[in-house]
PDB file of N, CA and C in Angstrom:
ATOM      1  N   UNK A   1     149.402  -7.997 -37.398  1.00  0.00           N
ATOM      2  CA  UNK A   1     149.955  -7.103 -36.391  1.00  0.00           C
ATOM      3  C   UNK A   1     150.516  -7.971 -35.269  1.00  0.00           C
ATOM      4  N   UNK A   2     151.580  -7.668 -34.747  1.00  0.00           N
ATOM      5  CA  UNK A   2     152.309  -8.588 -33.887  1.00  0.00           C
ATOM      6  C   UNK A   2     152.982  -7.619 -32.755  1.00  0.00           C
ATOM      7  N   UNK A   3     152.786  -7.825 -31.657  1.00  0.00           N
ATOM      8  CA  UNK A   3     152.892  -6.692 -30.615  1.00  0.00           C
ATOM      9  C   UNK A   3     153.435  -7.834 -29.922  1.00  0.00           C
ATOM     10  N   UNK A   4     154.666  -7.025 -29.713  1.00  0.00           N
ATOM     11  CA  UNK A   4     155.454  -7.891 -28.023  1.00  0.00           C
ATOM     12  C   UNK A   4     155.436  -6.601 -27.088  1.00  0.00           C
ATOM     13  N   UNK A   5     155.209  -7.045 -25.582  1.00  0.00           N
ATOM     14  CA  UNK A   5     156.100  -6.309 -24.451  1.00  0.00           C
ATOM     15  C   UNK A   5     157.523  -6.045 -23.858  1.00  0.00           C
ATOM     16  N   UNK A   6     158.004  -4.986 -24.362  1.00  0.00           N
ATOM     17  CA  UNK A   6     159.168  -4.651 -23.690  1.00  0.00           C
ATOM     18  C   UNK A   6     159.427  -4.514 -22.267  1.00  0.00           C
ATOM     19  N   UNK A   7     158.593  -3.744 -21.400  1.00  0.00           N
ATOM     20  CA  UNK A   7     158.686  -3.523 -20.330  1.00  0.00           C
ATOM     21  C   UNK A   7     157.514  -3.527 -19.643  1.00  0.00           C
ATOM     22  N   UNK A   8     157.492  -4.093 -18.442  1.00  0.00           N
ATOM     23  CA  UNK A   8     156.071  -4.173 -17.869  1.00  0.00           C
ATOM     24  C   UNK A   8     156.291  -3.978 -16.329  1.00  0.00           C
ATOM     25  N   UNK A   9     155.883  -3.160 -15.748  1.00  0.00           N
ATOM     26  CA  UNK A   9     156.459  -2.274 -13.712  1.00  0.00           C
ATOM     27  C   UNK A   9     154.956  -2.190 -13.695  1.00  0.00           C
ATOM     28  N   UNK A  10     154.943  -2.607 -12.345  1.00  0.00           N
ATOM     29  CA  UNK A  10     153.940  -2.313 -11.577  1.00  0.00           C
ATOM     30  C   UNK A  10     154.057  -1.010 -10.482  1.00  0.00           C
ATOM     31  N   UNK A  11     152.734  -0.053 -10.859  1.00  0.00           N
ATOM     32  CA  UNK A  11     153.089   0.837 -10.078  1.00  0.00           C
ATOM     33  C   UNK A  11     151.944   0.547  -8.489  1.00  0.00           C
ATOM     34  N   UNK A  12     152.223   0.016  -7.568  1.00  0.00           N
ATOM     35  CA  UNK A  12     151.360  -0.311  -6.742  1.00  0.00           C
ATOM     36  C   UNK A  12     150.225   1.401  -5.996  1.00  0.00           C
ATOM     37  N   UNK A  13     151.074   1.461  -6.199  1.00  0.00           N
ATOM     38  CA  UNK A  13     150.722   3.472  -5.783  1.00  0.00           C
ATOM     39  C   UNK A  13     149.293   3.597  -6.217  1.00  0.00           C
ATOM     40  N   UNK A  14     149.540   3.603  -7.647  1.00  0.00           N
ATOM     41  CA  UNK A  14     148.330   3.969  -8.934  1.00  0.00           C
ATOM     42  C   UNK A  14     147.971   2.863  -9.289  1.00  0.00           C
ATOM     43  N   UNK A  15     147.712   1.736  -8.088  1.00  0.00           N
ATOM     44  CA  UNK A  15     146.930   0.555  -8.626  1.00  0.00           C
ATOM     45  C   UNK A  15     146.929   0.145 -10.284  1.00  0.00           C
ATOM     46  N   UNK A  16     148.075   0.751 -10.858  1.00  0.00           N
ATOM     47  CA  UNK A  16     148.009   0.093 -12.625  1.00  0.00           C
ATOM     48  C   UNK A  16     149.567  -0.187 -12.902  1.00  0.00           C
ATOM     49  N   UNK A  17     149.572  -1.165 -13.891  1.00  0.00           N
ATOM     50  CA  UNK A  17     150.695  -1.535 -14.954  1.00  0.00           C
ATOM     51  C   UNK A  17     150.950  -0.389 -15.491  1.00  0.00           C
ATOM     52  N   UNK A  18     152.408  -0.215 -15.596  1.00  0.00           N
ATOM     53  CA  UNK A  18     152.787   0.405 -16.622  1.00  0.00           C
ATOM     54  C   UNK A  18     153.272  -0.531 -17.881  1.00  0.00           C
ATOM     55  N   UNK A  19     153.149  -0.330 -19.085  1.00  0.00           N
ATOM     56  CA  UNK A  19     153.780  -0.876 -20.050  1.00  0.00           C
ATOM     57  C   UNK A  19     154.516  -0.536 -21.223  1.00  0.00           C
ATOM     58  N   UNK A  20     155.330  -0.834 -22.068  1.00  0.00           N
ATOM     59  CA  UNK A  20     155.848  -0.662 -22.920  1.00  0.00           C
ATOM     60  C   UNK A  20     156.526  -1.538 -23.885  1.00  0.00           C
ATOM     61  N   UNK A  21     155.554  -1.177 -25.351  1.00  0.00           N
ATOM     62  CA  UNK A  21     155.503  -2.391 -26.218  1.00  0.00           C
ATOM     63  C   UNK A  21     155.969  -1.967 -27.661  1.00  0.00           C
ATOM     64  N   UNK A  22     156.355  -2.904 -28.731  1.00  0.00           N
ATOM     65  CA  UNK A  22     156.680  -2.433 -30.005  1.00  0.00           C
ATOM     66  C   UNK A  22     155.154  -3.564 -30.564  1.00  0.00           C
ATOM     67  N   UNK A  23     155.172  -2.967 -31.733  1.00  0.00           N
ATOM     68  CA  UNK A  23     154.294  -3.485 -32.784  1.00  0.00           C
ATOM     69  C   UNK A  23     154.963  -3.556 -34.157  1.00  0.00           C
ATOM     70  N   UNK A  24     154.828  -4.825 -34.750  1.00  0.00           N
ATOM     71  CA  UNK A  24     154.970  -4.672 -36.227  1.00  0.00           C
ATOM     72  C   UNK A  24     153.494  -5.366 -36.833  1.00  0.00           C
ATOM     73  N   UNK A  25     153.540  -4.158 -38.110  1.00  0.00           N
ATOM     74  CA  UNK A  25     152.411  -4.539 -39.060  1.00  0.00           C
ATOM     75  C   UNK A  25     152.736  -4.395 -39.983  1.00  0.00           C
ATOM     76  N   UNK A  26     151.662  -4.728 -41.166  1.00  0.00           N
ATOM     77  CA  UNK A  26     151.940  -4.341 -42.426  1.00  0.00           C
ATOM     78  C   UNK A  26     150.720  -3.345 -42.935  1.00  0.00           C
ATOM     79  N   UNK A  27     151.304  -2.734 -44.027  1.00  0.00           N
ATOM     80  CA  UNK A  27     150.179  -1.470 -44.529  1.00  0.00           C
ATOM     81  C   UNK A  27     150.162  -0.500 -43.460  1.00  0.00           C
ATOM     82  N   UNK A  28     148.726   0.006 -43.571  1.00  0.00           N
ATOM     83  CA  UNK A  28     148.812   1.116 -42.885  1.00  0.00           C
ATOM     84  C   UNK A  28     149.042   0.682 -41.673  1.00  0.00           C
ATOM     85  N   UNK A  29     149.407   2.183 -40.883  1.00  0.00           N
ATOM     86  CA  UNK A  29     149.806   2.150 -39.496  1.00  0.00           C
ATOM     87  C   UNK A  29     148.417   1.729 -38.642  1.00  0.00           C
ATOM     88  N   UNK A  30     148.181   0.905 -37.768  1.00  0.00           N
ATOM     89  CA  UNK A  30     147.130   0.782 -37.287  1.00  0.00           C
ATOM     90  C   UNK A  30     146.689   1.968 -35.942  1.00  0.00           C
ATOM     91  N   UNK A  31     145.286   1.628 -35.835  1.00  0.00           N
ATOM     92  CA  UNK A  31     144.479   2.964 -35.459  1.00  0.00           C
ATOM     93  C   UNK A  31     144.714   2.563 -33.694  1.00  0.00           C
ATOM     94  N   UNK A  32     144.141   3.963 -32.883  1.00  0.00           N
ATOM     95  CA  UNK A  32     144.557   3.464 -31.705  1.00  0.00           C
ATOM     96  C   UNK A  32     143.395   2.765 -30.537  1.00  0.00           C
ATOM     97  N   UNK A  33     142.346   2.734 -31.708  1.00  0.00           N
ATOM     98  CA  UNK A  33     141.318   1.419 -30.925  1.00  0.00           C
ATOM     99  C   UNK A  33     141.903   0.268 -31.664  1.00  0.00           C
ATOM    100  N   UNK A  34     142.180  -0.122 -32.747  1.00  0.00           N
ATOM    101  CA  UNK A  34     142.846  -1.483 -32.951  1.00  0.00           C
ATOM    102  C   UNK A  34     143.745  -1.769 -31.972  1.00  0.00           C
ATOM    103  N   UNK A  35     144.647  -1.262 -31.628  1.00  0.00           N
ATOM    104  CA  UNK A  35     145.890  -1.047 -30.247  1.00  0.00           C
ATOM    105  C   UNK A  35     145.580  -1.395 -29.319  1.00  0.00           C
ATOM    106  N   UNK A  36     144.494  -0.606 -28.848  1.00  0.00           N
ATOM    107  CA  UNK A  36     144.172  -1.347 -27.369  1.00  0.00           C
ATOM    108  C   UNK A  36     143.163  -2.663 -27.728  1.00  0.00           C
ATOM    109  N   UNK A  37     142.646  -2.742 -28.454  1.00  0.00           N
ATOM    110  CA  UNK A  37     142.244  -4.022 -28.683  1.00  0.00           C
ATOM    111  C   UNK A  37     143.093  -5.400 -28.740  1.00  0.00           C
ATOM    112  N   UNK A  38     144.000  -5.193 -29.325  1.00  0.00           N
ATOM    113  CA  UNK A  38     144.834  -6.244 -29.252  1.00  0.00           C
ATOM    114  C   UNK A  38     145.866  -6.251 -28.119  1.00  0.00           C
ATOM    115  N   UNK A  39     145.992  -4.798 -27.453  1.00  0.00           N
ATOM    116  CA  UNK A  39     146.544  -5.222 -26.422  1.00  0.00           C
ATOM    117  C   UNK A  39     145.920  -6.030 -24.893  1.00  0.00           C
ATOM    118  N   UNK A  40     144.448  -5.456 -25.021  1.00  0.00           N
ATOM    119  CA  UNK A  40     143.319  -6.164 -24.195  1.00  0.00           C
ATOM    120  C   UNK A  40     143.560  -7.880 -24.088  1.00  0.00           C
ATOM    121  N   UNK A  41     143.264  -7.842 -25.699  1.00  0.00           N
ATOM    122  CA  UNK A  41     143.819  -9.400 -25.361  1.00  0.00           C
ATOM    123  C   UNK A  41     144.489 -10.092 -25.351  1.00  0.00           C
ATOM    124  N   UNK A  42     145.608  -9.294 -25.229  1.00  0.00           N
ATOM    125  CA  UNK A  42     146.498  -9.934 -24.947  1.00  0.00           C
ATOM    126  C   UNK A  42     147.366 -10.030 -23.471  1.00  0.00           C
ATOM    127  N   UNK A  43     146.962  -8.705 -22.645  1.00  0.00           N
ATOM    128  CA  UNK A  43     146.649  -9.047 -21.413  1.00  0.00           C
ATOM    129  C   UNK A  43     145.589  -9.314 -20.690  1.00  0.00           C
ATOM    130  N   UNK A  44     144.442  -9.655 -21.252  1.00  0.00           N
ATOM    131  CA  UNK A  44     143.302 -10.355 -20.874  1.00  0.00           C
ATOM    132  C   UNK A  44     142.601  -9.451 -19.749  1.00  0.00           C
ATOM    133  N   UNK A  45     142.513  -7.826 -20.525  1.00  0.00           N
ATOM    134  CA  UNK A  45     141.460  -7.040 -19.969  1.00  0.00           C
ATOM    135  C   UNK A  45     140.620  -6.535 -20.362  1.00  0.00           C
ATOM    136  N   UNK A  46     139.557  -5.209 -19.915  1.00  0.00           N
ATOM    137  CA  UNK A  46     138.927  -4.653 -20.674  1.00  0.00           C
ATOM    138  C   UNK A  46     139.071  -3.582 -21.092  1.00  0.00           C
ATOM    139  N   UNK A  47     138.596  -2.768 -22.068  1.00  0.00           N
ATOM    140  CA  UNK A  47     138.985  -1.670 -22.292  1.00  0.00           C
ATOM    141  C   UNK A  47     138.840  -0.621 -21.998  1.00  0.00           C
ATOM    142  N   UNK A  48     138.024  -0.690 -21.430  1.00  0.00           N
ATOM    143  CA  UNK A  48     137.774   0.631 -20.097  1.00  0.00           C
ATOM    144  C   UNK A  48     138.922   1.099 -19.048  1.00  0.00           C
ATOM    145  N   UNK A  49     139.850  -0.052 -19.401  1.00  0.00           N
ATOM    146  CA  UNK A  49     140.961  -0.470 -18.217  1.00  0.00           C
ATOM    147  C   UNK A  49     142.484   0.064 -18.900  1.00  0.00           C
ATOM    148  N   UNK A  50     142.328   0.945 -20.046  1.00  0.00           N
ATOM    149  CA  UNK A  50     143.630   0.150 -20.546  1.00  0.00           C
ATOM    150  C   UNK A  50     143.523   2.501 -21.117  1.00  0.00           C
ATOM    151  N   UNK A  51     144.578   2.539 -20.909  1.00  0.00           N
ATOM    152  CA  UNK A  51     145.010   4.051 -21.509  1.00  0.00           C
ATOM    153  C   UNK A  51     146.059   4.126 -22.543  1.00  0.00           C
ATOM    154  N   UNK A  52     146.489   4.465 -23.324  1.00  0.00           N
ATOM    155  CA  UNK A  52     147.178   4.730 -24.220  1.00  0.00           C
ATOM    156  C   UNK A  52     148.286   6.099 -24.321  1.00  0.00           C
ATOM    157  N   UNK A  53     149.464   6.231 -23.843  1.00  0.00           N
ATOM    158  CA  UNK A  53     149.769   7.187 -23.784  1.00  0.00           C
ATOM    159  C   UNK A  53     150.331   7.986 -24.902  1.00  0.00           C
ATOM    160  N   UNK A  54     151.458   7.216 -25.510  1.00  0.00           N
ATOM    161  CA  UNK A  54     152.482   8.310 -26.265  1.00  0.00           C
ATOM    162  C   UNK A  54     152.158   6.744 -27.711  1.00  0.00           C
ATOM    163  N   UNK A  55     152.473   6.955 -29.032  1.00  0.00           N
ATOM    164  CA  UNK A  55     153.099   6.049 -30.055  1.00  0.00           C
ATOM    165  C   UNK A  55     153.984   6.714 -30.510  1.00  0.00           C
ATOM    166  N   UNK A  56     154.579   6.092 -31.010  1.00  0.00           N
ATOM    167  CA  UNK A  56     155.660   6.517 -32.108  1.00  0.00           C
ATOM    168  C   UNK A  56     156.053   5.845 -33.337  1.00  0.00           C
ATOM    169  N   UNK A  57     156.365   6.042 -34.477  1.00  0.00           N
ATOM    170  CA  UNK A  57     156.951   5.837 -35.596  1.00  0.00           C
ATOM    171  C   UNK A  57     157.477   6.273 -36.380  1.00  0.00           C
ATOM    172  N   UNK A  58     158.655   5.013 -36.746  1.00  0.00           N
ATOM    173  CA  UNK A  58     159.938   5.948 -37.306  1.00  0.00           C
ATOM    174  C   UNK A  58     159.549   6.037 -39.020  1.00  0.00           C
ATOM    175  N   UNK A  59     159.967   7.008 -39.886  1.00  0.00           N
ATOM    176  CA  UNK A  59     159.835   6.747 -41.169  1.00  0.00           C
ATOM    177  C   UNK A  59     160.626   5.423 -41.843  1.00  0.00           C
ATOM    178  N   UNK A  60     159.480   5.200 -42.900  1.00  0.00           N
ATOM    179  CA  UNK A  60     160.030   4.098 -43.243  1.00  0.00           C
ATOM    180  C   UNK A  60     160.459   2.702 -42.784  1.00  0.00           C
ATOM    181  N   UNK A  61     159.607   2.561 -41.703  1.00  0.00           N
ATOM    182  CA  UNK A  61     159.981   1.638 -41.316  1.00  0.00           C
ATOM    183  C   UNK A  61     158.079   0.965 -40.684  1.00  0.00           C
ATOM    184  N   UNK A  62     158.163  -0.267 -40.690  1.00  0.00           N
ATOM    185  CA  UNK A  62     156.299  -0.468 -39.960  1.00  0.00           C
ATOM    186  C   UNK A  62     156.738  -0.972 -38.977  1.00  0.00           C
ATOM    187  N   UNK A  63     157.278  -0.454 -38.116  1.00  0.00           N
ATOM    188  CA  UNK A  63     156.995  -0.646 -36.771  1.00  0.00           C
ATOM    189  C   UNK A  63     156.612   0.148 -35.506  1.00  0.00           C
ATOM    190  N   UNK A  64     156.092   0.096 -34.274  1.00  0.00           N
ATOM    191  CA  UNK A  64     155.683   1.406 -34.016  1.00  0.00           C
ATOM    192  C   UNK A  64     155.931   0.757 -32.258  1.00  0.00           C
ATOM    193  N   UNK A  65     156.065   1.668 -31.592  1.00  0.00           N
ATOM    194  CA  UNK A  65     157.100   1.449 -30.569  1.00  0.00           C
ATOM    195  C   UNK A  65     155.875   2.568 -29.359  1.00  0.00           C
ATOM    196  N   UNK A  66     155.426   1.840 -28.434  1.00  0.00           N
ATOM    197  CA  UNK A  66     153.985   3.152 -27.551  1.00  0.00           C
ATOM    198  C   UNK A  66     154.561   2.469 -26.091  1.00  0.00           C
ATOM    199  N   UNK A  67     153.842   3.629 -25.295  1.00  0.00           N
ATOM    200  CA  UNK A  67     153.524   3.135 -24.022  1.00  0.00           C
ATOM    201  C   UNK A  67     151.844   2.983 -23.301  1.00  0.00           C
ATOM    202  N   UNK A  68     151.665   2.310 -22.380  1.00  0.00           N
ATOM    203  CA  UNK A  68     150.369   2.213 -22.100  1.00  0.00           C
ATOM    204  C   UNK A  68     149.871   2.493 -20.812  1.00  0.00           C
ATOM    205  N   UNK A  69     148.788   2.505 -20.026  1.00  0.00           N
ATOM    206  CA  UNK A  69     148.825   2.273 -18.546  1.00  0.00           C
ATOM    207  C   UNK A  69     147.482   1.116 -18.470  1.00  0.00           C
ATOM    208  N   UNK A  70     147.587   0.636 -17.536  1.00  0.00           N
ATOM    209  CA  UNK A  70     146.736  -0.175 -17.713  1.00  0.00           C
ATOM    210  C   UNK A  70     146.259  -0.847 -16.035  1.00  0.00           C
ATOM    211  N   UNK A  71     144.911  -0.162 -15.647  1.00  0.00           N
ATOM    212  CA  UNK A  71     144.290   0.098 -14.239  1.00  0.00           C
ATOM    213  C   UNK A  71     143.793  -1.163 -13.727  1.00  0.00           C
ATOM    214  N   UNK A  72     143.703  -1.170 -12.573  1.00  0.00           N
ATOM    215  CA  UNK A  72     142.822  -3.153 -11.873  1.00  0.00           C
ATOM    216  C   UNK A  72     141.583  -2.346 -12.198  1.00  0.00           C
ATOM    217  N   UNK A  73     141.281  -1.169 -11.866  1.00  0.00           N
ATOM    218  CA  UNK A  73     139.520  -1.139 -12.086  1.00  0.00           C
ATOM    219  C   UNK A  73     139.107   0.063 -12.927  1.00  0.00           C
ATOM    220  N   UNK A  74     138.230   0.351 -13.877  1.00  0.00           N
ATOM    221  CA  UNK A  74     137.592   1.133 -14.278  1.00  0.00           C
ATOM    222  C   UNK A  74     137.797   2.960 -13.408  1.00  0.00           C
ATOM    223  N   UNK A  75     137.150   2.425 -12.201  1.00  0.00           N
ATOM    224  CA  UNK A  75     137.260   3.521 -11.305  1.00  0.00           C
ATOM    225  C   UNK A  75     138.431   4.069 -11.016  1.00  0.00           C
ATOM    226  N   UNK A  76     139.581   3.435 -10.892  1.00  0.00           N
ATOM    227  CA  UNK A  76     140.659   3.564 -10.986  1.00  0.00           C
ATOM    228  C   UNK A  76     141.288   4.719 -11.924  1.00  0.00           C
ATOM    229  N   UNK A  77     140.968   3.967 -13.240  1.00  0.00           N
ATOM    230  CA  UNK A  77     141.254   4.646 -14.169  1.00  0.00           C
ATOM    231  C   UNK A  77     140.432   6.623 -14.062  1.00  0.00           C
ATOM    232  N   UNK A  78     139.770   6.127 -14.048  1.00  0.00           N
ATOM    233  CA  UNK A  78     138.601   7.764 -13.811  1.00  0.00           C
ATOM    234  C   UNK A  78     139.268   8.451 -13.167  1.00  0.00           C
ATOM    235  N   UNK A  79     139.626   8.136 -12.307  1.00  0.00           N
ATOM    236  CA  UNK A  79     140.707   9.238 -10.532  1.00  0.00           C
ATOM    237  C   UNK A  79     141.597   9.770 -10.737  1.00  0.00           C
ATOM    238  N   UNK A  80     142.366   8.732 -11.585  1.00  0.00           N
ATOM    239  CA  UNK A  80     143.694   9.140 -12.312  1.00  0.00           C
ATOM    240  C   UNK A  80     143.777   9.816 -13.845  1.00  0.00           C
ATOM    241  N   UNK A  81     143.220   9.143 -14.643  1.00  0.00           N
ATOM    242  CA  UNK A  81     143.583  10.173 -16.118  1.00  0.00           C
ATOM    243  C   UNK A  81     143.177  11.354 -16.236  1.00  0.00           C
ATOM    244  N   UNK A  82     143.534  11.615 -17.122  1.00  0.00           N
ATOM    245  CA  UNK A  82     143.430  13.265 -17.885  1.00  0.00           C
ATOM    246  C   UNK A  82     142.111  12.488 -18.933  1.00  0.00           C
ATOM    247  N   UNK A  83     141.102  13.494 -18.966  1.00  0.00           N
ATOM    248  CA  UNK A  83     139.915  13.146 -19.195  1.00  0.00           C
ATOM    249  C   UNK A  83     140.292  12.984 -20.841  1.00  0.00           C
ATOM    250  N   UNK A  84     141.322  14.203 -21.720  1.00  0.00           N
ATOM    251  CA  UNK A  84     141.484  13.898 -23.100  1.00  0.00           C
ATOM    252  C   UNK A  84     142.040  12.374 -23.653  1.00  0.00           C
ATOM    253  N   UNK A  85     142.820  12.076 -22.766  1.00  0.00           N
ATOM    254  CA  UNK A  85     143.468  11.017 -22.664  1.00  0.00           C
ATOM    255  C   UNK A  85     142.184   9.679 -22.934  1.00  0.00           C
ATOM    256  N   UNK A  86     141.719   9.899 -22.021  1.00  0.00           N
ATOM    257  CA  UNK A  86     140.484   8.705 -21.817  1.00  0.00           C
ATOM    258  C   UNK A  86     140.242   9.082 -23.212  1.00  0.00           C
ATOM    259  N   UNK A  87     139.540  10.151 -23.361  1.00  0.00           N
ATOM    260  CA  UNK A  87     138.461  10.086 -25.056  1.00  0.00           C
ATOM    261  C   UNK A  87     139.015   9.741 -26.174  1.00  0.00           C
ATOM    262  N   UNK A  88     140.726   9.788 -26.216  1.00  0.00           N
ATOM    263  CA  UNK A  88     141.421   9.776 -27.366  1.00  0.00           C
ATOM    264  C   UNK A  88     141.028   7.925 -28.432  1.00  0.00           C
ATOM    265  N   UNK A  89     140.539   8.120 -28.986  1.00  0.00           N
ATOM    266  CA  UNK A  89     140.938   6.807 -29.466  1.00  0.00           C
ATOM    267  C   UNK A  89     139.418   6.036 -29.898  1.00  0.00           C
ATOM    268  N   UNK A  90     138.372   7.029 -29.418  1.00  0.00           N
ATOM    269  CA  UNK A  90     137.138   6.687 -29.148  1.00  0.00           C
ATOM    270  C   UNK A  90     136.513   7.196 -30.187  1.00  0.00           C
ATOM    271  N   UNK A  91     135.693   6.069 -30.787  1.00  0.00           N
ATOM    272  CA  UNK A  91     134.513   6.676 -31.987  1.00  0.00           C
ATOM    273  C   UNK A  91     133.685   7.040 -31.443  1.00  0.00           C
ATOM    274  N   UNK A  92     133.329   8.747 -32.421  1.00  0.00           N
ATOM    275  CA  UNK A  92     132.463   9.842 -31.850  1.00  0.00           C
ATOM    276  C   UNK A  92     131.366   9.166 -32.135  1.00  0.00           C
ATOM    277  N   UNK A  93     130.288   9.196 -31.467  1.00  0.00           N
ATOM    278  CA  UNK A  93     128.695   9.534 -31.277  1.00  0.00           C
ATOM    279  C   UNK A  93     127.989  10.257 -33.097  1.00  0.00           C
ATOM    280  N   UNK A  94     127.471   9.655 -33.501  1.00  0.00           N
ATOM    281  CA  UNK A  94     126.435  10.044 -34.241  1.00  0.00           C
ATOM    282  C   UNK A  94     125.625  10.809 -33.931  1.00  0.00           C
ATOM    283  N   UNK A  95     125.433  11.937 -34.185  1.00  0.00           N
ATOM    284  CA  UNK A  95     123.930  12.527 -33.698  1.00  0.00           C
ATOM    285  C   UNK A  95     122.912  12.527 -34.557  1.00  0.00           C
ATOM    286  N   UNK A  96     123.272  12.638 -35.764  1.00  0.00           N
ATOM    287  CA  UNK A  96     121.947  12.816 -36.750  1.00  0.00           C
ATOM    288  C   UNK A  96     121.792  11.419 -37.621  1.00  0.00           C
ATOM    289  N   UNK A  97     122.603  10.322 -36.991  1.00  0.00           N
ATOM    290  CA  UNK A  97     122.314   9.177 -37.649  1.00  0.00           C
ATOM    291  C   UNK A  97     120.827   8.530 -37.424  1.00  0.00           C
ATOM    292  N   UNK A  98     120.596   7.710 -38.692  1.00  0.00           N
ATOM    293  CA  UNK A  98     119.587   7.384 -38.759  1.00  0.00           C
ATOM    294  C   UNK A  98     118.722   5.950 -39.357  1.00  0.00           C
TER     295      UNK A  98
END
């Protein structure tokens, strides 16, 4: 998986980056905790820090083209997102595991 940045604005307002990046992979389309994972490190944050907004992909083709936001603090992030937003991307909780 190979992810460059297209566009990267700082919104000083909302204390976060905005970004916008393409990805190429091979096989399947990758998931959207792999995503922010590799985008973490590749801007050298954490993931508590990092939102995921829109992806896209075209048929037939493996590349996939998203935008991101990406907060200086945790708390930050909390004030500002849409709470679905935050959960999207997140492995559910087990309850009856054992």
């Amino acid at each position: 998986m190979d992810v460059s940045i297209t566009s990267d604005m700082r919104n000083e307002l909302l204390s976060r980056r905005e970004i916008r990046f393409t990805i190429q992979y091979d096989g399947a389309t990758p998931s959207r905790l792999q995503i922010i994972g590799k985008l973490c490190a590749l801007l050298n944050v954490k993931e508590q820090q990092v939102t995921l907004d829109t992806l896209s992909t075209r048929f037939g083709k493996t590349e996939l083209t998203g935008e991101a936001r990406v907060y200086d603090t945790e708390e930050g992030r909390k004030k500002t997102e849409r709470a679905h937003l935050m959960e999207r991307g997140v492995p559910k909780k087990q309850e009856g595991a054992a």
